[in-house]
PDB file of N, CA and C in Angstrom:
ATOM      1  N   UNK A   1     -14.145 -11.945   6.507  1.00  0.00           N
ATOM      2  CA  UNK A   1     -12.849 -11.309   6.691  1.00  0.00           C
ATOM      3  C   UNK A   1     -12.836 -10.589   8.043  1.00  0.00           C
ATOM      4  N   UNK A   2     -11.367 -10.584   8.642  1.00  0.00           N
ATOM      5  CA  UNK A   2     -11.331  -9.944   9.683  1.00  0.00           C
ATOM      6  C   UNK A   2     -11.542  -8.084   9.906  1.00  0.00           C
ATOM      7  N   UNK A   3     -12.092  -7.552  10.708  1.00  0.00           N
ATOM      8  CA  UNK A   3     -12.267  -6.078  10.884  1.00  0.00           C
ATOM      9  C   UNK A   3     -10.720  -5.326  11.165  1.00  0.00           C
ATOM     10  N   UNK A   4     -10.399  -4.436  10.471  1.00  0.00           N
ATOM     11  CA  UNK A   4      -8.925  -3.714  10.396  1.00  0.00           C
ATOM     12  C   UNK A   4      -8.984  -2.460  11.497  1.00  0.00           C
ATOM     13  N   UNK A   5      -8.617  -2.155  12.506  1.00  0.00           N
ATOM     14  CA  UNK A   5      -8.352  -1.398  13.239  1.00  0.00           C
ATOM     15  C   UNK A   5      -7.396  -0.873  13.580  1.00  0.00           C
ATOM     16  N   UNK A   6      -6.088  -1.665  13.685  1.00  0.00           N
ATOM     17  CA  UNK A   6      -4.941  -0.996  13.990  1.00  0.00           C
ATOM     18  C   UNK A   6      -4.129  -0.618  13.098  1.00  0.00           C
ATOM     19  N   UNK A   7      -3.383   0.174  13.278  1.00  0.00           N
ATOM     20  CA  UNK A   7      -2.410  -0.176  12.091  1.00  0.00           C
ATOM     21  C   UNK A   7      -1.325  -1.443  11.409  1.00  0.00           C
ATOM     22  N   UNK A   8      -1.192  -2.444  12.450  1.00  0.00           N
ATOM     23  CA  UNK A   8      -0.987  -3.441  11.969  1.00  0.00           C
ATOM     24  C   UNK A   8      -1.820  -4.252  11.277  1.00  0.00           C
ATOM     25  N   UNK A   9      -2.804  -4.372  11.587  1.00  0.00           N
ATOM     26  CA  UNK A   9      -4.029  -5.018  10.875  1.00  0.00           C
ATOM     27  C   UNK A   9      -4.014  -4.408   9.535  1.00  0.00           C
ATOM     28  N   UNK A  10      -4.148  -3.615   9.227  1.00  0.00           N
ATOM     29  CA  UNK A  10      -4.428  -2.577   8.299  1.00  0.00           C
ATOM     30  C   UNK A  10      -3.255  -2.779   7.140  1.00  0.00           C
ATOM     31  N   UNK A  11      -1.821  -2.563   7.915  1.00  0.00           N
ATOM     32  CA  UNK A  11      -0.491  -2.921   7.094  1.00  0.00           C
ATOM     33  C   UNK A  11      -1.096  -4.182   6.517  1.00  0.00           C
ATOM     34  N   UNK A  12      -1.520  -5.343   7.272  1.00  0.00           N
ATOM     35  CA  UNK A  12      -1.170  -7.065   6.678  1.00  0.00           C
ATOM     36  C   UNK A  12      -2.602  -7.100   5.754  1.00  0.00           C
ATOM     37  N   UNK A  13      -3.308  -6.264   5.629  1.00  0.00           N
ATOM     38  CA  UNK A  13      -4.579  -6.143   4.623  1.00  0.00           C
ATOM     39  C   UNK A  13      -4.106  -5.645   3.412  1.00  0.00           C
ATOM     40  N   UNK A  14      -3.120  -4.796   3.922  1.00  0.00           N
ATOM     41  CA  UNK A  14      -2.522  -3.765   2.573  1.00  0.00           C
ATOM     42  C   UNK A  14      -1.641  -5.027   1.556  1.00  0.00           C
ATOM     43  N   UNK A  15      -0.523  -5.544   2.502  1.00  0.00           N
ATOM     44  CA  UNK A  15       0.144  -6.334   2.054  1.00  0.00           C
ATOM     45  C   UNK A  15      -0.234  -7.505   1.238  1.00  0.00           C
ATOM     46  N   UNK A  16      -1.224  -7.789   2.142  1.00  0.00           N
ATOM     47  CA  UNK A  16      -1.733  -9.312   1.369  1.00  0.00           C
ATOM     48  C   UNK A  16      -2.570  -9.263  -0.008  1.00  0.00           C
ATOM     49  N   UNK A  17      -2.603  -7.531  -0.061  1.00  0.00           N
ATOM     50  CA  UNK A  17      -3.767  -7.146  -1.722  1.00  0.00           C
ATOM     51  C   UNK A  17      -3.114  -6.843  -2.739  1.00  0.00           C
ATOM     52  N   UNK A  18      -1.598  -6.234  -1.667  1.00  0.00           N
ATOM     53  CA  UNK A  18      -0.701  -5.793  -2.787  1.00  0.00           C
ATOM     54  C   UNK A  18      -0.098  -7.072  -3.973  1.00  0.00           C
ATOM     55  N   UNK A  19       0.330  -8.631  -2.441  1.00  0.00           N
ATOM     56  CA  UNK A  19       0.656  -9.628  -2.869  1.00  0.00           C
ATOM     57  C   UNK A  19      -0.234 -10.661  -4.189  1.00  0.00           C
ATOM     58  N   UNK A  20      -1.425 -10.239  -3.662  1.00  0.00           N
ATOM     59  CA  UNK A  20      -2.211 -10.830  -4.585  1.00  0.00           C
ATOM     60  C   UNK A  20      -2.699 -10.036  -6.008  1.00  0.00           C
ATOM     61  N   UNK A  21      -1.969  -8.761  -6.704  1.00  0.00           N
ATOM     62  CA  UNK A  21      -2.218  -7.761  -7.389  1.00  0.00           C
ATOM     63  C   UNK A  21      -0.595  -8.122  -8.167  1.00  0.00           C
ATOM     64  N   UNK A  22       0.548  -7.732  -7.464  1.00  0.00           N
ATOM     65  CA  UNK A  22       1.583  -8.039  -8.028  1.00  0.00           C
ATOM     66  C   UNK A  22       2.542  -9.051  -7.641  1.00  0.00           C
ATOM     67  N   UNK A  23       2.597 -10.172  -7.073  1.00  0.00           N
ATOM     68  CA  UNK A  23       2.994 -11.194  -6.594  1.00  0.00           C
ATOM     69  C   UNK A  23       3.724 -11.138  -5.010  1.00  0.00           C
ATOM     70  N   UNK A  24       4.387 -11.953  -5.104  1.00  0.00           N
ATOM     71  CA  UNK A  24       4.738 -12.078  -3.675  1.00  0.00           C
ATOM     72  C   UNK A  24       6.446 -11.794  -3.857  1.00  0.00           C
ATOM     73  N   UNK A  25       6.994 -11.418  -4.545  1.00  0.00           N
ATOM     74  CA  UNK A  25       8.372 -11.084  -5.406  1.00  0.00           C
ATOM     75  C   UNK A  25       8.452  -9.409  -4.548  1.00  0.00           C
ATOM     76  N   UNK A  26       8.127  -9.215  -3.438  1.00  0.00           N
ATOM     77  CA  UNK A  26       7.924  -7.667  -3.162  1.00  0.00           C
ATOM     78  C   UNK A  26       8.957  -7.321  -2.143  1.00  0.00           C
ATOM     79  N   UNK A  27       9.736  -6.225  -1.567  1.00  0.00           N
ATOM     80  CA  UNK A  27      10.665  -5.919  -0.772  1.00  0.00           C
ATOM     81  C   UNK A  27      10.171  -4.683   0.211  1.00  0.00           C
ATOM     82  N   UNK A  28      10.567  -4.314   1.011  1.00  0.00           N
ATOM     83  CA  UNK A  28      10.339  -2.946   1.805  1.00  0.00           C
ATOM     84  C   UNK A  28       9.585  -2.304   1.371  1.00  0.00           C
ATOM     85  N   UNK A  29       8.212  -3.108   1.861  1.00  0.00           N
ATOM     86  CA  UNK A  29       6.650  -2.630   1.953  1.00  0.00           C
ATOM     87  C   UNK A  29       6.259  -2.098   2.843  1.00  0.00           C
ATOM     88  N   UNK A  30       5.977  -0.713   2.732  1.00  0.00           N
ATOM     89  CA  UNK A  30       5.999   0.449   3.845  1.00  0.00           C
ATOM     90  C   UNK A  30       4.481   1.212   3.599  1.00  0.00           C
ATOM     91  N   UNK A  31       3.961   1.374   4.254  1.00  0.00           N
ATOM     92  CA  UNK A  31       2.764   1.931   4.778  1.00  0.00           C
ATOM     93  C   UNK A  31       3.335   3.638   4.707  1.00  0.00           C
ATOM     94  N   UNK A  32       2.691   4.277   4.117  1.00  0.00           N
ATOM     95  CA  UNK A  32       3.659   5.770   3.726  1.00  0.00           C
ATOM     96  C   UNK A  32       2.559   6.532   3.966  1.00  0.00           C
ATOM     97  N   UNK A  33       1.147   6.607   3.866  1.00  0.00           N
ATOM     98  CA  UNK A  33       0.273   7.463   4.213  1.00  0.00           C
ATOM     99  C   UNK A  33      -0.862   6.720   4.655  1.00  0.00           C
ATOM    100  N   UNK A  34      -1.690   7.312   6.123  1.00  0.00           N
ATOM    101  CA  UNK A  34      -2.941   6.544   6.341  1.00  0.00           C
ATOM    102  C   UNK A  34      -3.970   7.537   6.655  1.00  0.00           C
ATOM    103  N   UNK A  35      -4.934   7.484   6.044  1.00  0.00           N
ATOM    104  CA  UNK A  35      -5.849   8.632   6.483  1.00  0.00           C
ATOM    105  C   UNK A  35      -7.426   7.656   7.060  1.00  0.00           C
ATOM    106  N   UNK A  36      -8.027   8.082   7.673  1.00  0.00           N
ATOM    107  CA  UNK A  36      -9.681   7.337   7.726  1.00  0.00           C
ATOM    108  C   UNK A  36     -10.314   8.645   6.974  1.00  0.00           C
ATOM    109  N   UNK A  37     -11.273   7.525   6.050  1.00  0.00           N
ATOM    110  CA  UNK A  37     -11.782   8.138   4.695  1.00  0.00           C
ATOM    111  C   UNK A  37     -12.990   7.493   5.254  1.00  0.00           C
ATOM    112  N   UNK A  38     -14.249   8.331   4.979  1.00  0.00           N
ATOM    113  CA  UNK A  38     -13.956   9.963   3.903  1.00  0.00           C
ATOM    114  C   UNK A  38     -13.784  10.942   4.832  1.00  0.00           C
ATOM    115  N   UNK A  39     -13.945  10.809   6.126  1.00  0.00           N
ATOM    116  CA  UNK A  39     -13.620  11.834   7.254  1.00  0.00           C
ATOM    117  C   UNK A  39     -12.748  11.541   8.135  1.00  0.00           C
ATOM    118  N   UNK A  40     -12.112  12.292   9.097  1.00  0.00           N
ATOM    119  CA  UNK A  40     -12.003  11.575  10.793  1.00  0.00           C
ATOM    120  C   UNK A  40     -12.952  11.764  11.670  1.00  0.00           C
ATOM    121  N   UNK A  41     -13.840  12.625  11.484  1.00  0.00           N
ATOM    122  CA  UNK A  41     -15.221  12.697  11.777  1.00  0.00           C
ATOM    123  C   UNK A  41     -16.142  11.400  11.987  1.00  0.00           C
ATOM    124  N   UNK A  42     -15.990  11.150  10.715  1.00  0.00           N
ATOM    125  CA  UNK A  42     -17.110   9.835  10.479  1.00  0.00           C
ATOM    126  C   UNK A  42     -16.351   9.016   9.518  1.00  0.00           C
ATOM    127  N   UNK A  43     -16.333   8.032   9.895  1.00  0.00           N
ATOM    128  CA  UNK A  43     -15.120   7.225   8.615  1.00  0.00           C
ATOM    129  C   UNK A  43     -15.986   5.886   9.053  1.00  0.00           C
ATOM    130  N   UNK A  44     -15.895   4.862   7.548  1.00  0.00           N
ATOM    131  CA  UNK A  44     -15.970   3.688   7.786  1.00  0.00           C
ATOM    132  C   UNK A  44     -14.979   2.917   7.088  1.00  0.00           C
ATOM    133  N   UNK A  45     -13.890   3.342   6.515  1.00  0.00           N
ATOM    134  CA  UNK A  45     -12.649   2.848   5.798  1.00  0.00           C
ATOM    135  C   UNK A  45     -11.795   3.739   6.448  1.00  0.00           C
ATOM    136  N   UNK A  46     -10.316   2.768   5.575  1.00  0.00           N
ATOM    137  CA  UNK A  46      -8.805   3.856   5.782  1.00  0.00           C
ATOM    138  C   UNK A  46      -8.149   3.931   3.910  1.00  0.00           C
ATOM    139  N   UNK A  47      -7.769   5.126   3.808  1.00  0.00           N
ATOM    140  CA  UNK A  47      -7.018   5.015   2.843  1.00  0.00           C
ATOM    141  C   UNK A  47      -5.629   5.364   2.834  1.00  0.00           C
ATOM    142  N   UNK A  48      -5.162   4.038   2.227  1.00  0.00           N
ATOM    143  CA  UNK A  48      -3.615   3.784   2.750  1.00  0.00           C
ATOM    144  C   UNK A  48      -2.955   4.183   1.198  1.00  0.00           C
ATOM    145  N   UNK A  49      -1.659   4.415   1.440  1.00  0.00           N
ATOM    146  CA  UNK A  49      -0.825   4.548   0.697  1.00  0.00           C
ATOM    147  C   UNK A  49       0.090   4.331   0.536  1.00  0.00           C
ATOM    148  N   UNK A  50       0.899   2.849   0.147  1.00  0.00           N
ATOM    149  CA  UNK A  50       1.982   2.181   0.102  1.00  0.00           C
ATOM    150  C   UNK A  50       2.863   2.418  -0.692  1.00  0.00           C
ATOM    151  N   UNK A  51       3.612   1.714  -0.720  1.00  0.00           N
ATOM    152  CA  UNK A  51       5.431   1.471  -1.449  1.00  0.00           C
ATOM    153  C   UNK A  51       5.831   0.722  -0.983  1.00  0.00           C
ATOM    154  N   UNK A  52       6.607  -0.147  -2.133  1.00  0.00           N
ATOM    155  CA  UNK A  52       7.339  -1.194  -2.233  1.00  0.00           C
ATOM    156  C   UNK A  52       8.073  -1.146  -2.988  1.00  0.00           C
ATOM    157  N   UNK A  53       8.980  -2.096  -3.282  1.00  0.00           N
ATOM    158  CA  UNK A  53      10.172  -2.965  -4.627  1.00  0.00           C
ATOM    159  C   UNK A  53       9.577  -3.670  -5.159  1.00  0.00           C
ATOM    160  N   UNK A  54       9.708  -3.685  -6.355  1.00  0.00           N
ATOM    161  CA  UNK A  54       9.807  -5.092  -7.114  1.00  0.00           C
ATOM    162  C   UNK A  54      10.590  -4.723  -8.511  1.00  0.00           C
ATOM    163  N   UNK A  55      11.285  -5.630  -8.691  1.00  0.00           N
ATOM    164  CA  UNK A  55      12.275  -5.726 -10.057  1.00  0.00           C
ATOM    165  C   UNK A  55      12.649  -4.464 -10.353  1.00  0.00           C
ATOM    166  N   UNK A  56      13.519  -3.732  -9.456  1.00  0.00           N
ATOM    167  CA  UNK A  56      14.109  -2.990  -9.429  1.00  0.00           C
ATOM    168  C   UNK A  56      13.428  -1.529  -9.418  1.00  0.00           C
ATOM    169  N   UNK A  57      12.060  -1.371  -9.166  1.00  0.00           N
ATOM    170  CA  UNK A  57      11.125  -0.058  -9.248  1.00  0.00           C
ATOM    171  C   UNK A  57      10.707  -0.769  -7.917  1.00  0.00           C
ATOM    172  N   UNK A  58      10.212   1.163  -7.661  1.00  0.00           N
ATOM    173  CA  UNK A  58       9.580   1.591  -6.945  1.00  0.00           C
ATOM    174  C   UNK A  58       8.329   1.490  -7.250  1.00  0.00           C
ATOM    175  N   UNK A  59       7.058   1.387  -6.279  1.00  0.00           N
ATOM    176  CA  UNK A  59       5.539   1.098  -6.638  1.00  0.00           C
ATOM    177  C   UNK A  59       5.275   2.015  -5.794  1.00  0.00           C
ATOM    178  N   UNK A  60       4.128   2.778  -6.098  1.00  0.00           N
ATOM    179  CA  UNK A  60       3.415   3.762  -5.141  1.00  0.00           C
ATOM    180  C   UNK A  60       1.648   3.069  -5.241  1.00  0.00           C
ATOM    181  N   UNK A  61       1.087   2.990  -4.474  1.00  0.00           N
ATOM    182  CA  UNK A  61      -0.094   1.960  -4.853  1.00  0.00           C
ATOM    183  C   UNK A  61      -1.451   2.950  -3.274  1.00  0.00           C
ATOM    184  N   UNK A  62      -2.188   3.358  -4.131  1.00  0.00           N
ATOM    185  CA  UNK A  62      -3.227   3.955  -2.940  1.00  0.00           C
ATOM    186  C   UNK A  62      -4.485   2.394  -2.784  1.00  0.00           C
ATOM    187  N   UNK A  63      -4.966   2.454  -1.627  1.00  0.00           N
ATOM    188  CA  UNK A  63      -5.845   1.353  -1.143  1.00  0.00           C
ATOM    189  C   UNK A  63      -7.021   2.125  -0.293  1.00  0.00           C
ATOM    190  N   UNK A  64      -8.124   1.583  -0.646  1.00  0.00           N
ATOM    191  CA  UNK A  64      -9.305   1.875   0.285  1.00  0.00           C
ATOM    192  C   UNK A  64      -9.748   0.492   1.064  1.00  0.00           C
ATOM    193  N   UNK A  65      -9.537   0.320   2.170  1.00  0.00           N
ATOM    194  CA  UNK A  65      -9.884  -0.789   2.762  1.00  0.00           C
ATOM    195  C   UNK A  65     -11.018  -0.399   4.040  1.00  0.00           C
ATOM    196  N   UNK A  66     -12.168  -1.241   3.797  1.00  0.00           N
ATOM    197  CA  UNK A  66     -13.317  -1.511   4.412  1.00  0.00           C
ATOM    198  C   UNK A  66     -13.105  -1.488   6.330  1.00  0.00           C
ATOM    199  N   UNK A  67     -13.084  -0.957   7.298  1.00  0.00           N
ATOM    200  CA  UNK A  67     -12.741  -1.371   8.563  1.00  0.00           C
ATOM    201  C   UNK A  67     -13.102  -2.143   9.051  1.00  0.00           C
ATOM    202  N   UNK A  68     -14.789  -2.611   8.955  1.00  0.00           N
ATOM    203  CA  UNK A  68     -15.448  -3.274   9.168  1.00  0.00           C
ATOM    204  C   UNK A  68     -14.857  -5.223   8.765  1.00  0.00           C
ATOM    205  N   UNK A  69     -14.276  -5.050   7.413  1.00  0.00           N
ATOM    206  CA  UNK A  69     -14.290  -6.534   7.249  1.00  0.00           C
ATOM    207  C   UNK A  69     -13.045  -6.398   6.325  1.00  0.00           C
ATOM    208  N   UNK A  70     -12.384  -5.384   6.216  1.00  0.00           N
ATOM    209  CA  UNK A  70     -10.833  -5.269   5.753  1.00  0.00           C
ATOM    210  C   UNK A  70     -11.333  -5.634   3.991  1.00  0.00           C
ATOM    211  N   UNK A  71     -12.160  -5.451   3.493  1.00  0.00           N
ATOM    212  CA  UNK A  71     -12.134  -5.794   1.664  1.00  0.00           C
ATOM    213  C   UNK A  71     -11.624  -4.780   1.486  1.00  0.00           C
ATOM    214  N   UNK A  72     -11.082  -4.634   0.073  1.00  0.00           N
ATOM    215  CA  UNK A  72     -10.529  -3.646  -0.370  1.00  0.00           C
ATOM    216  C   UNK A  72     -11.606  -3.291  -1.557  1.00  0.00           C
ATOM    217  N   UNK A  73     -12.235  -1.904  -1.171  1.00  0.00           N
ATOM    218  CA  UNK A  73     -13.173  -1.514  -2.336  1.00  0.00           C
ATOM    219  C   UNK A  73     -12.511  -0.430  -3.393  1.00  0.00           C
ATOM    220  N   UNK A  74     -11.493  -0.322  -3.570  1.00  0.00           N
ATOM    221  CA  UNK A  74     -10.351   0.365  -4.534  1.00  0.00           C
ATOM    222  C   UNK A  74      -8.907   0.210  -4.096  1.00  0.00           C
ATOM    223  N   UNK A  75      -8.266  -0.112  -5.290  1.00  0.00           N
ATOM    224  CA  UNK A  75      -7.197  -0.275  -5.810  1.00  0.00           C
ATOM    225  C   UNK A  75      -6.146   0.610  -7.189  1.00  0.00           C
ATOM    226  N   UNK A  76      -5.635   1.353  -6.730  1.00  0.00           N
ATOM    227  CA  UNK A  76      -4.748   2.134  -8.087  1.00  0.00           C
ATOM    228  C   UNK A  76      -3.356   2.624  -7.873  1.00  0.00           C
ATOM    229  N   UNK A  77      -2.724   2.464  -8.998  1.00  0.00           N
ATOM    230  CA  UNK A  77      -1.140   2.378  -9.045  1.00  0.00           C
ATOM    231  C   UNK A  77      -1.172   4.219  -9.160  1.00  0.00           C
ATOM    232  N   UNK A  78      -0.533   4.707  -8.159  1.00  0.00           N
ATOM    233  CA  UNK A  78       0.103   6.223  -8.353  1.00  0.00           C
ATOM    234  C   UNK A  78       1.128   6.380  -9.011  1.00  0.00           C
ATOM    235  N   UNK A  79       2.167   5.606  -8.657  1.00  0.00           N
ATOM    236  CA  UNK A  79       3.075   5.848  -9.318  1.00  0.00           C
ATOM    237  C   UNK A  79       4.207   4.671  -9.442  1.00  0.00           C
ATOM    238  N   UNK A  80       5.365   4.779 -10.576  1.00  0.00           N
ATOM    239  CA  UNK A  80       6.222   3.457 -10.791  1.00  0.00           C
ATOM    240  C   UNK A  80       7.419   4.693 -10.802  1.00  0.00           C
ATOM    241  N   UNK A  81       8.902   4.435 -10.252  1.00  0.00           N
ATOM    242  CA  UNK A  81       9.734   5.148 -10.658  1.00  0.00           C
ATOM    243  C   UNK A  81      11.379   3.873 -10.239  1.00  0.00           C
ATOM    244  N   UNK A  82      12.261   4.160 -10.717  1.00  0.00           N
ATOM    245  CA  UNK A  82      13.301   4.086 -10.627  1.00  0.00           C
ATOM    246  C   UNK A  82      13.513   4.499  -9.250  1.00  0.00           C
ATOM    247  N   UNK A  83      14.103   3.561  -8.236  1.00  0.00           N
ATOM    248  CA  UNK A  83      14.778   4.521  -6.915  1.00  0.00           C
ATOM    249  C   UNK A  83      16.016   4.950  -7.030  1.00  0.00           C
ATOM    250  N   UNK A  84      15.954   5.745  -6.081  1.00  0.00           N
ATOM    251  CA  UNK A  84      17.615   7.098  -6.252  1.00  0.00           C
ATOM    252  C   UNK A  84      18.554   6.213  -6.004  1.00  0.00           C
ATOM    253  N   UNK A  85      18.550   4.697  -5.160  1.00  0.00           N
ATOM    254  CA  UNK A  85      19.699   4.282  -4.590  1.00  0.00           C
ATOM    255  C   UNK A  85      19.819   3.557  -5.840  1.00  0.00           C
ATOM    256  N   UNK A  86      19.214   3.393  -6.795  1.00  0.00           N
ATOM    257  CA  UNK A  86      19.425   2.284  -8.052  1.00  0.00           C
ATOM    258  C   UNK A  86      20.412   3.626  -9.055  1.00  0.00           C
ATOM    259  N   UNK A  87      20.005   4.642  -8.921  1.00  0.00           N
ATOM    260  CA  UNK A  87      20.634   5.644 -10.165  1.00  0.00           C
ATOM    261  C   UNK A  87      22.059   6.037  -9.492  1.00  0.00           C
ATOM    262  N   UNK A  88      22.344   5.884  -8.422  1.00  0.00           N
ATOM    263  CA  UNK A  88      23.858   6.301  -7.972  1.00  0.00           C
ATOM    264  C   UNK A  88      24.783   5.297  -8.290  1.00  0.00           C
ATOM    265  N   UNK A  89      24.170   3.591  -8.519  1.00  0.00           N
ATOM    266  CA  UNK A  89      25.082   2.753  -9.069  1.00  0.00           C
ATOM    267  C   UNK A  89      25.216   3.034 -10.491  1.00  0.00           C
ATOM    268  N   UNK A  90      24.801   4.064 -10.938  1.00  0.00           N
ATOM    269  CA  UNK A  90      24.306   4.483 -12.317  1.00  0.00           C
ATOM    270  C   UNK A  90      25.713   4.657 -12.930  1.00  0.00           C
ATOM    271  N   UNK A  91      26.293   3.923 -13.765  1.00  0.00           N
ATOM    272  CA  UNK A  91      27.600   4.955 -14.296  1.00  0.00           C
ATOM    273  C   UNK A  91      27.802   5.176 -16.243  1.00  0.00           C
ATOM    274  N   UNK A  92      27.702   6.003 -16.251  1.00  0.00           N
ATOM    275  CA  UNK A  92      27.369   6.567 -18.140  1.00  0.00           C
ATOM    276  C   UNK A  92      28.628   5.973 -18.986  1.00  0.00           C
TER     277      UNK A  92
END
């Protein structure tokens, strides 16, 4: 696998784990937090923190990806919610 350095690199690592975790059915996949873990000191990963669409929710999804060779050595769903622009078409 290729080594992740930039933040584009990094986005299309995120993307392609997310794609292969919950399909390829995904919309406005946004890179929302990036830190280099476990330090900025000394880091040999990044941990990213995405969002996307799918079927009408929101996905919040944290990633630890390898810099060296872009694997992803953790994967976990933060959070699922309803988005605000879906509840204003909302009518009771």
């Amino acid at each position: 696998m290729q080594p992740v350095k930039t933040k584009g690199e990094i986005e299309k690592a995120a993307k392609k784990t997310v794609e292969a975790l919950y399909g390829t059915d995904i919309r406005d996949f946004k890179i929302r937090v990036l830190f280099p873990f476990p330090s900025e000191l000394k880091h040999d990963s990044w941990d990213v923190q995405v969002t996307f669409l799918q079927n009408k929710l929101q996905y919040t999804v944290d990633l630890i990806i390898q810099e060296e060779d872009g694997k992803v050595t953790n994967a976990r769903l933060i959070d699922t919610m309803t988005p605000l622009s879906a509840l204003t078409n909302f009518s009771p």
